[in-house]
Protein backbone atom coordinates (compact mmCIF):
# COMPACT_ATOMS: atom_id res chain seq x y z
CA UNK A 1 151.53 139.55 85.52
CA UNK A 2 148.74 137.49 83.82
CA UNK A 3 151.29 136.83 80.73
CA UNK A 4 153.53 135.24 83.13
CA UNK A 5 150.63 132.98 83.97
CA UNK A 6 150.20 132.00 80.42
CA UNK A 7 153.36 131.79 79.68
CA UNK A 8 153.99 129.18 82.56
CA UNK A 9 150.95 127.41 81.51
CA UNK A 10 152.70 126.60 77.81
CA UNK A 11 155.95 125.44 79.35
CA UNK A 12 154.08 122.74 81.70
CA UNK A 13 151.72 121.82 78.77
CA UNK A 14 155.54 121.23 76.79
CA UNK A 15 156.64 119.27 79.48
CA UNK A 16 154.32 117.15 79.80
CA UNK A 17 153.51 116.15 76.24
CA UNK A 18 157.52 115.53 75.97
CA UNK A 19 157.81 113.32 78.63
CA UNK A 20 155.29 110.91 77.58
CA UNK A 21 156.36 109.96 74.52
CA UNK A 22 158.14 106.66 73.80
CA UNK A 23 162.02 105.79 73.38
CA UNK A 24 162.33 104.39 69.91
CA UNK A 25 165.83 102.49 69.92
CA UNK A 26 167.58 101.46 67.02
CA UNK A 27 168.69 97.97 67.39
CA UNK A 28 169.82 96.67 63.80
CA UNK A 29 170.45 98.20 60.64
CA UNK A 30 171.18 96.90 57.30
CA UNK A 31 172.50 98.24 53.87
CA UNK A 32 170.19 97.06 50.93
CA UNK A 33 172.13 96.61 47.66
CA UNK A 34 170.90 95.79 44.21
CA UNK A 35 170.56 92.52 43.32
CA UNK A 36 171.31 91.06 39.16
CA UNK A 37 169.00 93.46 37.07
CA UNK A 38 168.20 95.98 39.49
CA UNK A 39 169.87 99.33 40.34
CA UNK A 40 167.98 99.74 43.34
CA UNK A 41 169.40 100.89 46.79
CA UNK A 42 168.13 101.61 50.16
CA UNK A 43 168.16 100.92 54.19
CA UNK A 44 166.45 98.53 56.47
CA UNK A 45 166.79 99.35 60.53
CA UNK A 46 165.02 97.48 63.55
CA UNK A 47 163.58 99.97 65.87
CA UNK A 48 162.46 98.75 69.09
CA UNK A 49 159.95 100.79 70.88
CA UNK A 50 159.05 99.70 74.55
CA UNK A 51 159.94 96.49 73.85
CA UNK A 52 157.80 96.34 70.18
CA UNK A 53 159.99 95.64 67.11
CA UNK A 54 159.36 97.00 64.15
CA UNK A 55 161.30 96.89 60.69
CA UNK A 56 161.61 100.17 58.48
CA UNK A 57 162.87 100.10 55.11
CA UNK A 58 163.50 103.03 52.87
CA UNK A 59 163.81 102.23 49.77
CA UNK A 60 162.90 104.90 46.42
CA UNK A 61 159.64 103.67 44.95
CA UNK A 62 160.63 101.92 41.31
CA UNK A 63 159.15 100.55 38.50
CA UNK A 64 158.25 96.90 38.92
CA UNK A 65 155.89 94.45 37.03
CA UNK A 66 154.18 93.64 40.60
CA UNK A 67 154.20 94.73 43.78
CA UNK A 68 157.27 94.60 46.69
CA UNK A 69 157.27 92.38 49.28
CA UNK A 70 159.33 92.75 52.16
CA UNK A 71 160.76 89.74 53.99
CA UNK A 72 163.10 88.68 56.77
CA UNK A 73 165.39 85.44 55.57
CA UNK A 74 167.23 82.79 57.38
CA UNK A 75 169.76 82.20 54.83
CA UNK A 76 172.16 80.08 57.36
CA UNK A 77 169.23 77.09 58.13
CA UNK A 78 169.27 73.83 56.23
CA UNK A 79 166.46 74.90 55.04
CA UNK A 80 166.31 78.69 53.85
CA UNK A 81 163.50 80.44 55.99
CA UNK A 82 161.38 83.00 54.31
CA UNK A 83 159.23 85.44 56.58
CA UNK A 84 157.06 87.86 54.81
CA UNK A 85 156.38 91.30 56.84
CA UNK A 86 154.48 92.21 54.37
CA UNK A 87 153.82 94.66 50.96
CA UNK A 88 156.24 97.80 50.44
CA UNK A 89 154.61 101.08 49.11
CA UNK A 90 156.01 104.33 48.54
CA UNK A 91 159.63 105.05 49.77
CA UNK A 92 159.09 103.91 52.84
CA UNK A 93 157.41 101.09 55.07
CA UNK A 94 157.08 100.30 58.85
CA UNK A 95 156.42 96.83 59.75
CA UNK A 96 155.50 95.18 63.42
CA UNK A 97 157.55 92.69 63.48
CA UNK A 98 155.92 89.03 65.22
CA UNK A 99 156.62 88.77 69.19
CA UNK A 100 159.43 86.71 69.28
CA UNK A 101 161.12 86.71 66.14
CA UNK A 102 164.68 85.87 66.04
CA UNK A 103 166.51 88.52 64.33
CA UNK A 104 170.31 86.41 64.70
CA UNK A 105 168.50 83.70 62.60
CA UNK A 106 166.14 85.91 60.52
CA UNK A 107 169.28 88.51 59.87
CA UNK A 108 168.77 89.27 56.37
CA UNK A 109 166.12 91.65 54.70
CA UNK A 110 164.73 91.50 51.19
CA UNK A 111 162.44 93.30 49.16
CA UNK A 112 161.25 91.36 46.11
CA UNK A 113 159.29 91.98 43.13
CA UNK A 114 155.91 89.64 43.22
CA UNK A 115 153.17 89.37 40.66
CA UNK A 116 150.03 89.55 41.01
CA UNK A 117 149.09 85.59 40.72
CA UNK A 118 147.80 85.18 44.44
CA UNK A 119 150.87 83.34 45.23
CA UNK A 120 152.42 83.87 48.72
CA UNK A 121 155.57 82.41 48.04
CA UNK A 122 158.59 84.57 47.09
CA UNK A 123 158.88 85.06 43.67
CA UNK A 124 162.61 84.69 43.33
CA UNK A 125 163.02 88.09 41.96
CA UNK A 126 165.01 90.20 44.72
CA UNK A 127 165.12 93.56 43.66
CA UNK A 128 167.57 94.39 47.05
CA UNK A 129 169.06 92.40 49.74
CA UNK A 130 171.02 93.43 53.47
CA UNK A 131 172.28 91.62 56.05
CA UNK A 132 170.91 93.44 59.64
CA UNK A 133 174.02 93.85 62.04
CA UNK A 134 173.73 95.60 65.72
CA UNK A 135 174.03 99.25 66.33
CA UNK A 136 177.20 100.59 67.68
C-alpha cells in the first residue's frame, strides 16, 4: 500500500513540473551558406517563446582572425540596415532579440568575422549568410 502512495506522489510531482514549462515556437528559419573564402555552413531559426523572440544559430566553431558577430540585415532598404545581436561562441548562440523588431524587413542573418579594433561596425567579412522564411 504505502508504495502506491509514493508512487502517486512521483506522477503528480511529473505533472506538474511538465505543465509549467513554456511553448517554444519556431517561427523562421534560415539556411546559412558560405560566403567567397569561407566553407562554412550552418542554421539560423527564430523561436518565439511566450511572445519573446529569440534568434539561434548553429554554426561549427572555425578558425577566424577575430571574433563572430551575429547580425540581422535589411538588405531591401535604400539604405542597407545592419542590426548586431551580438558575439557568436562555440557552435551555437541564443540571442533575445529587441521587442519589436521587424523580422519581414530584418529577414536576413549573418555571421561575420570582426577584429579586434573596437569597431562596432561590420567588418565586411561575412563568413555565412541566410535569408529567414516562415515555418510551414
Amino acid at each position: 500500500m504505502a508504495i502506491s502512495f509514493v508512487l502517486g506522489g512521483v506522477v503528480a510531482v511529473g505533472i506538474v513540473q511538465f505543465s509549467g514549462r513554456d511553448k517554444t515556437d519556431v517561427v523562421e528559419q534560415a539556411a546559412l551558406e558560405p560566403l567567397p573564402g569561407w566553407n562554412a555552413r550552418g542554421t539560423a531559426r527564430v523561436e518565439d517563446s511566450a511572445g519573446k523572440l529569440q534568434l539561434v544559430v548553429d554554426l561549427p566553431d572555425n578558425q577566424v582572425s577575430g571574433f563572430r558577430e551575429v547580425w540581422l540585415l535589411d538588405l531591401a532598404g535604400k539604405t542597407p540596415g545592419l542590426l548586431s545581436v551580438g558575439a557568436l561562441n562555440g557552435d551555437q548562440g541564443v540571442f533575445d532579440l529587441p521587442p519589436g523588431v521587424d523580422l519581414a524587413q530584418y529577414n536576413i542573418v549573418d555571421v561575420s568575422n570582426e577584429p579586434f579594433d573596437g569597431d562596432p561596425s561590420h567588418s565586411t567579412d561575412s563568413i555565412v549568410r541566410g535569408e529567414l522564411g516562415a515555418v510551414g
